[in-house]
Protein backbone atom coordinates (compact mmCIF):
# COMPACT_ATOMS: atom_id res chain seq x y z
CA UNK A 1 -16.56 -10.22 -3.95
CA UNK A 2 -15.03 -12.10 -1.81
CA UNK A 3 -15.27 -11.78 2.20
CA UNK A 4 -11.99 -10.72 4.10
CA UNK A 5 -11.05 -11.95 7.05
CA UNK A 6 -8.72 -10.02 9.49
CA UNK A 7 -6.74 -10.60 12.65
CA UNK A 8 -7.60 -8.04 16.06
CA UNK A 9 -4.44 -6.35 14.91
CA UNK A 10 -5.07 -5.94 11.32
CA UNK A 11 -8.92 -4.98 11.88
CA UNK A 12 -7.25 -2.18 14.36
CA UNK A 13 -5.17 -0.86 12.04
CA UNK A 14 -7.45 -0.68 9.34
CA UNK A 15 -10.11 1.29 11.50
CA UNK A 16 -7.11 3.27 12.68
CA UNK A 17 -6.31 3.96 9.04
CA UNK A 18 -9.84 4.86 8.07
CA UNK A 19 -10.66 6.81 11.53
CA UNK A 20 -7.32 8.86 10.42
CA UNK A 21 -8.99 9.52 7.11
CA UNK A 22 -6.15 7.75 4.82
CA UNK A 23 -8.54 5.38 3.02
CA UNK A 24 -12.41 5.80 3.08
CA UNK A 25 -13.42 1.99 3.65
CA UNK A 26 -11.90 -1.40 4.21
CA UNK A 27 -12.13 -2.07 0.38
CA UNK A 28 -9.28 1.21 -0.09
CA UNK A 29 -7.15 -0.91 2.17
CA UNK A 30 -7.19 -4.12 0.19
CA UNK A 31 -6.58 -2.26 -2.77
CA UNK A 32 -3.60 -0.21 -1.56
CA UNK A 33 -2.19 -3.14 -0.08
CA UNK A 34 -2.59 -5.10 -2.89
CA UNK A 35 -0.90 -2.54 -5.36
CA UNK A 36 2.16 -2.49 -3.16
CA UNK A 37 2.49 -6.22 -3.28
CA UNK A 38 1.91 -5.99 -7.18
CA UNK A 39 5.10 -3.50 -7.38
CA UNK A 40 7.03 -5.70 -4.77
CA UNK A 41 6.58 -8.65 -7.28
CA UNK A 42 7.13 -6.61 -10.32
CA UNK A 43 10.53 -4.97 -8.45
CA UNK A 44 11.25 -9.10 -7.57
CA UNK A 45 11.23 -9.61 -11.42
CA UNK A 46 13.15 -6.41 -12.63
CA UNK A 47 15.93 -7.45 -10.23
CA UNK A 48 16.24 -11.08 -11.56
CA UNK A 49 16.40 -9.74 -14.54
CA UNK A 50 19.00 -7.32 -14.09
CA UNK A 51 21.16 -10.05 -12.14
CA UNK A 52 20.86 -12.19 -14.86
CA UNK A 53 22.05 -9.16 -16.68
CA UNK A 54 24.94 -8.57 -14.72
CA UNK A 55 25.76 -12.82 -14.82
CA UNK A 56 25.57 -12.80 -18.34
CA UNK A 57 28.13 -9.67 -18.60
CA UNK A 58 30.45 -11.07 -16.72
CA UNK A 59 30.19 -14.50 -18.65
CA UNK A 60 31.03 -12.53 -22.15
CA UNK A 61 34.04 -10.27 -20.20
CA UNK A 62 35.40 -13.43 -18.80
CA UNK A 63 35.71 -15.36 -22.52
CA UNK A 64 32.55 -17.39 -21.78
CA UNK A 65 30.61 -16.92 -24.70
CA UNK A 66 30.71 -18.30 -28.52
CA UNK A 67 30.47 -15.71 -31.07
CA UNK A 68 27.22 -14.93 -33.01
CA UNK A 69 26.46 -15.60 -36.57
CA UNK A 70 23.43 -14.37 -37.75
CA UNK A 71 23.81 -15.59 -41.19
CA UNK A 72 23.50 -19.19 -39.77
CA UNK A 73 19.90 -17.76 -38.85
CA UNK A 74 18.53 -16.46 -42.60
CA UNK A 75 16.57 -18.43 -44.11
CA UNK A 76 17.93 -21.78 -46.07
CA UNK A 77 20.98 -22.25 -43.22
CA UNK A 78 19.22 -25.30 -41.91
CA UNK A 79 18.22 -23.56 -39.07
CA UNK A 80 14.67 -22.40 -39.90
């Protein structure tokens, strides 16, 4: 395991956190801060998505889009 090295500040507010009885040890810390930054990065890539979502939507509503055949995608089109 790796060692962790904390600023005055965060080392305060760590203590403070523990002394307040929110997280037993330093280690409860890490890990709740590191869960938080896991959702932050999976809410970064929901809301790429959905704005490539939205782009896309108003690409089709505004005529910019070719229509899709999936028989040019069975087998023995050329495609496969």
């Amino acid at each position: 395991m790796p060692n962790v090295h904390l600023t005055e500040q965060m080392e305060s507010y760590v203590q403070g956190q523990i002394r307040s009885g929110a997280y037993a040890n330093l280690s409860e810390v890490v890990r709740a801060g590191i869960r938080m930054l896991m959702e932050r990065d999976g809410a970064r890539q929901f809301y790429a998505l959905k704005a490539e979502l939205e782009q896309a939507l108003r690409d089709a509503e505004s005529g910019g889009f070719e229509e899709f055949d999936p028989l040019a995608y069975e087998p023995g089109s050329g495609l496969d």
